[in-house]
C-alpha atoms as a PDB file:
ATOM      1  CA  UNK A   1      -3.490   9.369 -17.925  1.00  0.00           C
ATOM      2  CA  UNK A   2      -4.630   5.596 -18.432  1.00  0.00           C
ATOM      3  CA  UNK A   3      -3.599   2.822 -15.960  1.00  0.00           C
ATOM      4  CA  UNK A   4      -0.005   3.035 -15.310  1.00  0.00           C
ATOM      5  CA  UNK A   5       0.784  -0.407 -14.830  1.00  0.00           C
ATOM      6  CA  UNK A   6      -1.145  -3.752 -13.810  1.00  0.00           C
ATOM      7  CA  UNK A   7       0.309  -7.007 -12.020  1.00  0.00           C
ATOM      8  CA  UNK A   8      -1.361 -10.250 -12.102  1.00  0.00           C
ATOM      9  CA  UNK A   9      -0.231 -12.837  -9.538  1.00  0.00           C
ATOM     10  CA  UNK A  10      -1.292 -16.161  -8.966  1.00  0.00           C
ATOM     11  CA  UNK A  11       0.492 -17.737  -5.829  1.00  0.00           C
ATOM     12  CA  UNK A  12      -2.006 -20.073  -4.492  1.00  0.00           C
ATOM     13  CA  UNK A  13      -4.204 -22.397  -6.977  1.00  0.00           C
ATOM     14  CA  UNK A  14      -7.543 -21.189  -7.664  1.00  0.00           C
ATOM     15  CA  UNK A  15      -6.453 -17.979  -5.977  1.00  0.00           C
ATOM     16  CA  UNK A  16      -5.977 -14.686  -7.998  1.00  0.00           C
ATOM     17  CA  UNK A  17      -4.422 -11.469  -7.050  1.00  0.00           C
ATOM     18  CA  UNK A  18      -4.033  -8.032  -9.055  1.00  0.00           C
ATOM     19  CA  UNK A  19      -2.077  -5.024  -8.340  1.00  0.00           C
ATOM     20  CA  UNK A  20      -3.373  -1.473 -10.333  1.00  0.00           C
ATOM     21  CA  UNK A  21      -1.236   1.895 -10.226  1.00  0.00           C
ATOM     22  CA  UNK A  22      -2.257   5.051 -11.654  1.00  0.00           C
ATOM     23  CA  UNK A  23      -0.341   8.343 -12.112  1.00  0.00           C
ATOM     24  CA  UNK A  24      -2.470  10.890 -11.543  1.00  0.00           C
ATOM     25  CA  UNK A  25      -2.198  13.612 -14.209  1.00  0.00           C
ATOM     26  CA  UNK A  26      -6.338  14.663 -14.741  1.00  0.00           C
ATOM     27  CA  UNK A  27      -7.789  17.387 -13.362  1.00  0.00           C
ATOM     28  CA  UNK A  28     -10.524  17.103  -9.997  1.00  0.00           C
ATOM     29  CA  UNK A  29     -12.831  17.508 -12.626  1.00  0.00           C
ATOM     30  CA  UNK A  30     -11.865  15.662 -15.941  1.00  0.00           C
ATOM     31  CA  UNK A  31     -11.427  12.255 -12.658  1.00  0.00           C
ATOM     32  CA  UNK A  32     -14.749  13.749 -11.233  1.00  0.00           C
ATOM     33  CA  UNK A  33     -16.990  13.576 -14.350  1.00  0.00           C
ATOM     34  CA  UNK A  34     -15.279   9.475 -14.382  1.00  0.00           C
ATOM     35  CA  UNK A  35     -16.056   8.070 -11.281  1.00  0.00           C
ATOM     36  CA  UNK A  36     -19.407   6.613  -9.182  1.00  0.00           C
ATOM     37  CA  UNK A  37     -19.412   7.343  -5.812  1.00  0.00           C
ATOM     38  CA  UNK A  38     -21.696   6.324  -2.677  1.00  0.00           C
ATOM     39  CA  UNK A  39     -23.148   9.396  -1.241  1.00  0.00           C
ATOM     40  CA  UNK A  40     -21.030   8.844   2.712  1.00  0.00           C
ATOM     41  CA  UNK A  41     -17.850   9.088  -0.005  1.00  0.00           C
ATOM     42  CA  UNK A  42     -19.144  12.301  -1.830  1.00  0.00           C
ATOM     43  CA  UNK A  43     -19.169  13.488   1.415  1.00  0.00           C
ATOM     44  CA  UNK A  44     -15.443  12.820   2.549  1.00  0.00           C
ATOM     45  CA  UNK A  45     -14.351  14.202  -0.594  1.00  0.00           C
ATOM     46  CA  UNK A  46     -16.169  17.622  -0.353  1.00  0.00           C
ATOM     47  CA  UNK A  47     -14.375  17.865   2.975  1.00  0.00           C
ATOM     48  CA  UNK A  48     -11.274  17.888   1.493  1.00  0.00           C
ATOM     49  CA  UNK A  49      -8.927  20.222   1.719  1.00  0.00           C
ATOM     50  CA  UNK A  50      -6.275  19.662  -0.796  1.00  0.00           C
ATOM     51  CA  UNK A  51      -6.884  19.273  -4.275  1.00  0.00           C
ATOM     52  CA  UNK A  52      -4.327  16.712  -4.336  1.00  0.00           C
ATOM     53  CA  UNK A  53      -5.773  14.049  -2.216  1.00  0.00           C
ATOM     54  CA  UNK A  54      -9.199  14.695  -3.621  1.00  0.00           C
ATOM     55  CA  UNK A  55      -7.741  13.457  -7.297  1.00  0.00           C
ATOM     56  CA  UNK A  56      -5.394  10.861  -5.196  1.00  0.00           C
ATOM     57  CA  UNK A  57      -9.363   9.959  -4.157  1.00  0.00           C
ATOM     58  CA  UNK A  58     -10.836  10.153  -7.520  1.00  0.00           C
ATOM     59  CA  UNK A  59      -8.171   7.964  -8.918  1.00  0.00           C
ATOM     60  CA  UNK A  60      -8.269   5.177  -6.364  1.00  0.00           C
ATOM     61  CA  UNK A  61     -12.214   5.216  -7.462  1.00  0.00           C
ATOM     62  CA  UNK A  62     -10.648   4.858 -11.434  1.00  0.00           C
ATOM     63  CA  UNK A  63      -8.859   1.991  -9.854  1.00  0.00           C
ATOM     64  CA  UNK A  64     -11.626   0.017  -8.819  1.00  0.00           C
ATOM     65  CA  UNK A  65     -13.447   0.413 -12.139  1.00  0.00           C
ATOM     66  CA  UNK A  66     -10.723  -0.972 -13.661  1.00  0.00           C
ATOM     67  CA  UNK A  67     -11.551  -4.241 -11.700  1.00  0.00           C
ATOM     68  CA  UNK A  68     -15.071  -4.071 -12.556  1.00  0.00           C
ATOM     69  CA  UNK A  69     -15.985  -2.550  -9.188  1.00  0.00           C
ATOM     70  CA  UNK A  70     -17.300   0.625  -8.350  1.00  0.00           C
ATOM     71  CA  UNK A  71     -17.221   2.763  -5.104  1.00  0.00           C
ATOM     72  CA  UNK A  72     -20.804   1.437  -4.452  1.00  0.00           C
ATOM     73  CA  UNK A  73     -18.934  -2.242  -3.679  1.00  0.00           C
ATOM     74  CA  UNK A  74     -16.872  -0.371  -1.118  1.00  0.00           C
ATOM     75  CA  UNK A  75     -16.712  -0.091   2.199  1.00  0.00           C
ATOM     76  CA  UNK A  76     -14.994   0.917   5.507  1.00  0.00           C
ATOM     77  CA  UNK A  77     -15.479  -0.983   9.349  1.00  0.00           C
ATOM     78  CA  UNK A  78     -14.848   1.046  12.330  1.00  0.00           C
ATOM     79  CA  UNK A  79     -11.436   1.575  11.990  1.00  0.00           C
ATOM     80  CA  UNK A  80     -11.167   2.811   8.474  1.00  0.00           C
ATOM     81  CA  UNK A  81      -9.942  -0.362   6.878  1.00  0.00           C
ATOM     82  CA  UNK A  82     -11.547  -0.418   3.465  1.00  0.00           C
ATOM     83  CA  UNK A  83     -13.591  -4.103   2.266  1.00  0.00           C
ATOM     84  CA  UNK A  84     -15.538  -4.964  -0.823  1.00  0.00           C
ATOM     85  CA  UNK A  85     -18.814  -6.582  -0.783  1.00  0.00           C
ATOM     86  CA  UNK A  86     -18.170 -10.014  -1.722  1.00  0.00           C
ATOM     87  CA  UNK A  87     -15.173 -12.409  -0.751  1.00  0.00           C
ATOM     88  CA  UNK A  88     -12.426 -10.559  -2.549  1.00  0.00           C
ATOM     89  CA  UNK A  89      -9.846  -8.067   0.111  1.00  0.00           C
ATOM     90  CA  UNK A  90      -8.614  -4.465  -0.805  1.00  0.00           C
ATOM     91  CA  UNK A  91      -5.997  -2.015   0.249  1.00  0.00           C
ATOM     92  CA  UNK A  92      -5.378   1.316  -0.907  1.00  0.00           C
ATOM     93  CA  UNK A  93      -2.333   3.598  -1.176  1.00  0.00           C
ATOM     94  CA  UNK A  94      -1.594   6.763  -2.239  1.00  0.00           C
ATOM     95  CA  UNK A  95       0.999   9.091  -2.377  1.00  0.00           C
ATOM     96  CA  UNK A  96       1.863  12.275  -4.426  1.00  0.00           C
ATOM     97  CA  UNK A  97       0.932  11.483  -8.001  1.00  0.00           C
ATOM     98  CA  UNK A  98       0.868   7.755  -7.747  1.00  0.00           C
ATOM     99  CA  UNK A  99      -2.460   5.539  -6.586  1.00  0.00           C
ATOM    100  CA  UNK A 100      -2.275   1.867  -6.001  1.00  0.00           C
ATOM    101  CA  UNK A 101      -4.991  -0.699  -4.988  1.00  0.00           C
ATOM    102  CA  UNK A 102      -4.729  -4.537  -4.845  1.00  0.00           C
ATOM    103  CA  UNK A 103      -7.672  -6.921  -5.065  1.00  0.00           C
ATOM    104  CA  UNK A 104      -7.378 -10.503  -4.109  1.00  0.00           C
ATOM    105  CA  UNK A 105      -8.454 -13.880  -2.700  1.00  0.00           C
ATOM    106  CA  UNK A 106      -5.960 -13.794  -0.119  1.00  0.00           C
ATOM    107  CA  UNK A 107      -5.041 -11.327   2.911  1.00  0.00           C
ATOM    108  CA  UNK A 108      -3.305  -8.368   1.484  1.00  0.00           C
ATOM    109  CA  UNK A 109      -1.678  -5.119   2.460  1.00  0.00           C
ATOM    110  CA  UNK A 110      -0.026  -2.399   0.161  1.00  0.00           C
ATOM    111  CA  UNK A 111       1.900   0.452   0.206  1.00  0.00           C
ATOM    112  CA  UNK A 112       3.516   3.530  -2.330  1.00  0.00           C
ATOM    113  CA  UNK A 113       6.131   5.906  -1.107  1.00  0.00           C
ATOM    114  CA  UNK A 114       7.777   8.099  -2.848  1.00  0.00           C
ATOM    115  CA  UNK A 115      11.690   7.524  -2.124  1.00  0.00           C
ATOM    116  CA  UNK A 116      13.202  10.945  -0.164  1.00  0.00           C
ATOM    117  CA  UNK A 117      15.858  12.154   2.348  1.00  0.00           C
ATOM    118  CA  UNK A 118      13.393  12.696   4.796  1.00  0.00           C
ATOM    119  CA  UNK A 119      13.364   8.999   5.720  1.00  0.00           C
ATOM    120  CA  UNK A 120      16.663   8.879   7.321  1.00  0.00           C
ATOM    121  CA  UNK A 121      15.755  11.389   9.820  1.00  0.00           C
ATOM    122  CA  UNK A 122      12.843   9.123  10.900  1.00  0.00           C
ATOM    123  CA  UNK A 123      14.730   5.292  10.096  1.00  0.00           C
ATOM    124  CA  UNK A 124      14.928   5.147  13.962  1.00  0.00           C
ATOM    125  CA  UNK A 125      11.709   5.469  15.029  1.00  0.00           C
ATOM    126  CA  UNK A 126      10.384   2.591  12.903  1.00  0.00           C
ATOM    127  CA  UNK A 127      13.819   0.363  12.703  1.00  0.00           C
ATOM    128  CA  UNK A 128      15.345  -1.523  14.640  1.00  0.00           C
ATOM    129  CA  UNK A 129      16.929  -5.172  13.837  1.00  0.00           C
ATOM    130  CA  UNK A 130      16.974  -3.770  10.516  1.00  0.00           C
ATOM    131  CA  UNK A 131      19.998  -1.857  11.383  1.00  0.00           C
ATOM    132  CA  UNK A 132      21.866  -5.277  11.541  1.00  0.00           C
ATOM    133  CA  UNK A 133      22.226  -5.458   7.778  1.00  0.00           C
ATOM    134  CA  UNK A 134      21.481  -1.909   6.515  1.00  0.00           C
ATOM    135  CA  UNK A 135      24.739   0.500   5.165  1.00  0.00           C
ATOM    136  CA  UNK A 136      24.018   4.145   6.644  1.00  0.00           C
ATOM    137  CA  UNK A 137      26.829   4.770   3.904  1.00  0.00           C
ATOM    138  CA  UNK A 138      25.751   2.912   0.945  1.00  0.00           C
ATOM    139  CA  UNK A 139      23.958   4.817  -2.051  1.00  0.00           C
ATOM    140  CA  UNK A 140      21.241   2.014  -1.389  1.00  0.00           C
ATOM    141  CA  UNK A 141      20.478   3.353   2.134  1.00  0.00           C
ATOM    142  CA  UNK A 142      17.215   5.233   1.487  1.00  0.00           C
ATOM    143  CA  UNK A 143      16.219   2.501  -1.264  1.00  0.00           C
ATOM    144  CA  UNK A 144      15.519   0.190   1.294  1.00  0.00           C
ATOM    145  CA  UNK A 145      14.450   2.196   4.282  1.00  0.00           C
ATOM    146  CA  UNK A 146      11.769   3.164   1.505  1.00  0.00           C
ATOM    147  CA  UNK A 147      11.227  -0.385   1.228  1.00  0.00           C
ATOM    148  CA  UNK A 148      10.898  -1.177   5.192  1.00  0.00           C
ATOM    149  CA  UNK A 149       8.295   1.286   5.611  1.00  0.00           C
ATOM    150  CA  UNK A 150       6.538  -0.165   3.086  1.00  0.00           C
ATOM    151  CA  UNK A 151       6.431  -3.549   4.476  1.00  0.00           C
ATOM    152  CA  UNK A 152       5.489  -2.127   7.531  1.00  0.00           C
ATOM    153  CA  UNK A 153       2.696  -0.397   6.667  1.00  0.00           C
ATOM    154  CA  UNK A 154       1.577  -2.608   4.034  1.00  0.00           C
ATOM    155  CA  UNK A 155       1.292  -5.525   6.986  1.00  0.00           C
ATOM    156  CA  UNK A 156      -0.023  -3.132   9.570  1.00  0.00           C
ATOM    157  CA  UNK A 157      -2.785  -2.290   6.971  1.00  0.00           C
ATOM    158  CA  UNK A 158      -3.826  -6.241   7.142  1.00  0.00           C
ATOM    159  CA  UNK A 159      -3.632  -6.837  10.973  1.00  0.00           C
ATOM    160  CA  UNK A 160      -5.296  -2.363  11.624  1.00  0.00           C
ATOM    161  CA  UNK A 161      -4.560  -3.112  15.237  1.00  0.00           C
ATOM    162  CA  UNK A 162      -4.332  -0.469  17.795  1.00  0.00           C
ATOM    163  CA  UNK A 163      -0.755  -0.586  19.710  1.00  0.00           C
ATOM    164  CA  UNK A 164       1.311  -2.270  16.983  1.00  0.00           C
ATOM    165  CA  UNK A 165       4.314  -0.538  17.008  1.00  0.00           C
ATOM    166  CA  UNK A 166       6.609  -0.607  13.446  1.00  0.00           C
ATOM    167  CA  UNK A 167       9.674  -0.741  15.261  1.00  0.00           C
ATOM    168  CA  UNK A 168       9.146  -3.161  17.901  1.00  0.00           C
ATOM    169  CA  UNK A 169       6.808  -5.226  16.608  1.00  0.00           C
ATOM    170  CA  UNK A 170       7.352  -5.616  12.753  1.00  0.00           C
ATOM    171  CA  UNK A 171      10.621  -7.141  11.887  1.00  0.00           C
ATOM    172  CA  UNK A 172      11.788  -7.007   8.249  1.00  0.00           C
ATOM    173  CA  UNK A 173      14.583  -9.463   7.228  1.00  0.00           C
ATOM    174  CA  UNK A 174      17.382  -8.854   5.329  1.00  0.00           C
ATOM    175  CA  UNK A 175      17.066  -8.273   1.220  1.00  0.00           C
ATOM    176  CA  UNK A 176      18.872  -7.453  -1.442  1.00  0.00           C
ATOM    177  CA  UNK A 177      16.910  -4.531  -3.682  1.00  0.00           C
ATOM    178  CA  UNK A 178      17.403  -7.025  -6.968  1.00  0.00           C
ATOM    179  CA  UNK A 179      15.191  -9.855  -5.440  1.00  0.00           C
ATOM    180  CA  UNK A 180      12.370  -8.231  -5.234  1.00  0.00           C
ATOM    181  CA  UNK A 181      11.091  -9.567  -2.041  1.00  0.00           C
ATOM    182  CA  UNK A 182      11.923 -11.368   1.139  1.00  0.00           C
ATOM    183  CA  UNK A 183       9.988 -12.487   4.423  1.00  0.00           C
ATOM    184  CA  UNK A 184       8.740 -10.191   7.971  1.00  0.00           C
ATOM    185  CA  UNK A 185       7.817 -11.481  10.691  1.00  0.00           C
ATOM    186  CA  UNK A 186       4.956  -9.851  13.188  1.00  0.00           C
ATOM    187  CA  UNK A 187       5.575 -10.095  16.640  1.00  0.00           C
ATOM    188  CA  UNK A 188       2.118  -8.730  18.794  1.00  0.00           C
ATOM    189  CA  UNK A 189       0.213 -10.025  21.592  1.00  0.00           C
ATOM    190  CA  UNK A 190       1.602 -13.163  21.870  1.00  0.00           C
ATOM    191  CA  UNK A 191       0.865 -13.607  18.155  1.00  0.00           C
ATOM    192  CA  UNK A 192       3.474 -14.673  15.724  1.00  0.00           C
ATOM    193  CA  UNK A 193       2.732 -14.070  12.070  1.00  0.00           C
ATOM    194  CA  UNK A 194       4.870 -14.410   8.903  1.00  0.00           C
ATOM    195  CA  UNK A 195       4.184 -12.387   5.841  1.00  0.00           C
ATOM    196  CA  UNK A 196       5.475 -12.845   2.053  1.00  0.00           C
ATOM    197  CA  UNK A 197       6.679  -9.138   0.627  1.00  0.00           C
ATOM    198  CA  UNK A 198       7.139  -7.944  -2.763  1.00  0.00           C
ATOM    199  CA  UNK A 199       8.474  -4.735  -3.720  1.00  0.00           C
ATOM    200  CA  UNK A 200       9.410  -2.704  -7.113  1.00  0.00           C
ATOM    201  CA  UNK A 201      10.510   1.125  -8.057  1.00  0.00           C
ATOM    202  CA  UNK A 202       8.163   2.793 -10.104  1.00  0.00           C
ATOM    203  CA  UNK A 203      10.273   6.144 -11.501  1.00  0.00           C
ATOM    204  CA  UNK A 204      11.537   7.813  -7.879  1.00  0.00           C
ATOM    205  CA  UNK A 205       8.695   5.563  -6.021  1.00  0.00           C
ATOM    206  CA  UNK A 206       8.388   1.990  -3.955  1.00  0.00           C
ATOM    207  CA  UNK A 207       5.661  -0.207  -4.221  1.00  0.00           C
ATOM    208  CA  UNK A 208       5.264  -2.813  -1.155  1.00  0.00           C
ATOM    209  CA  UNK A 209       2.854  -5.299  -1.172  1.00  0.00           C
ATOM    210  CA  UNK A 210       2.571  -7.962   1.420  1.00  0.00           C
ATOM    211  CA  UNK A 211       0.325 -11.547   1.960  1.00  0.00           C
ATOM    212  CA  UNK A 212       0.112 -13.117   5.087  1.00  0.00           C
ATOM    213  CA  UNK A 213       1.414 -16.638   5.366  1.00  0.00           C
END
């Protein structure tokens, strides 16, 4: 399938930001025969196991040719965060049948999950003030625990620090699921950081993508 969706942002002057999903729907090979890739990369992918995250691979490789990059411009520092050659930042998501990068000026994080019951069972191990304004009972319940985790892991993929904890450390404020965003705060080694969040559904899937302030 083409490019699922692009988003454009400009929230700083002179600063650009864009936001690329695909929905994966090729073949290993039909993505395989479409893509550049470094030789260290060829490598992780023919140590693959599933078939799924190899074309959840391939695709995120689609992604950045869509930008006008390649995997050549990429790269990953010692703890797996990925960079591009140049000044612009990256971050990569995957999950299921959905790929997401975003490529900008500015500090960014991002996140796709796919929106399932299997997040209540886990809210408490990465919630905590959050419970102050969410409805166990309300048909948006899983809606935005989707969206906390999200956040979360969205702004942990920015700061990639060993020991931050989601639930004690990253504090997501209350939102409605019609604004579209709202403000976290990161609370870590006597560090205090605030982040911007913006978040959409995309068929039974959340998008998170976060800026630091």
């Amino acid at each position: 399938m083409p490019l699922f969706k692009t988003i454009n942002l400009s929230r700083i002057v002179g600063n650009t930001t864009q936001i690329l999903v695909w929905k994966v729907t090729e073949s290993y090979s039909e993505l395989l025969e479409q893509v550049i890739l470094n030789e260290t990369n060829r490598m992780r992918l023919d140590g693959m196991k599933s078939e799924m995250h190899q074309r959840a691979f391939l695709s995120v490789r689609k992604l950045l040719q869509e930008t006008g990059h390649t995997d050549l411009d990429l790269y990953y520092d010692e703890f797996g965060k990925p960079h591009l050659h140049g000044e612009k930042h990256i971050s990569i998501t995957h999950s299921h049948n959905f790929s997401a990068i975003i490529v900008s000026d500015e500090t960014v994080g991002i996140d796709i999950e796919l929106q399932r019951n299997k997040i209540i069972r886990i809210a408490d191990k990465f919630c905590n003030s959050e419970f102050q304004f969410l409805d166990r009972n309300s048909d948006e319940y899983i809606r935005k625990l989707t969206v906390i985790w999200g956040a979360k892991e969205a702004i942990f993929k920015i700061r990639n620090e060993k020991g931050i904890s989601f639930k004690d450390h990253i504090n997501v404020q209350s939102f409605e699921l019609n604004a579209k965003q709202n403000n976290t705060k990161l609370h870590y080694d006597n560090v205090v950081k605030d982040f911007n969040i913006h978040f959409e559904e995309i068929e039974d899937f959340t998008l998170v993508y976060a800026f630091e302030k």
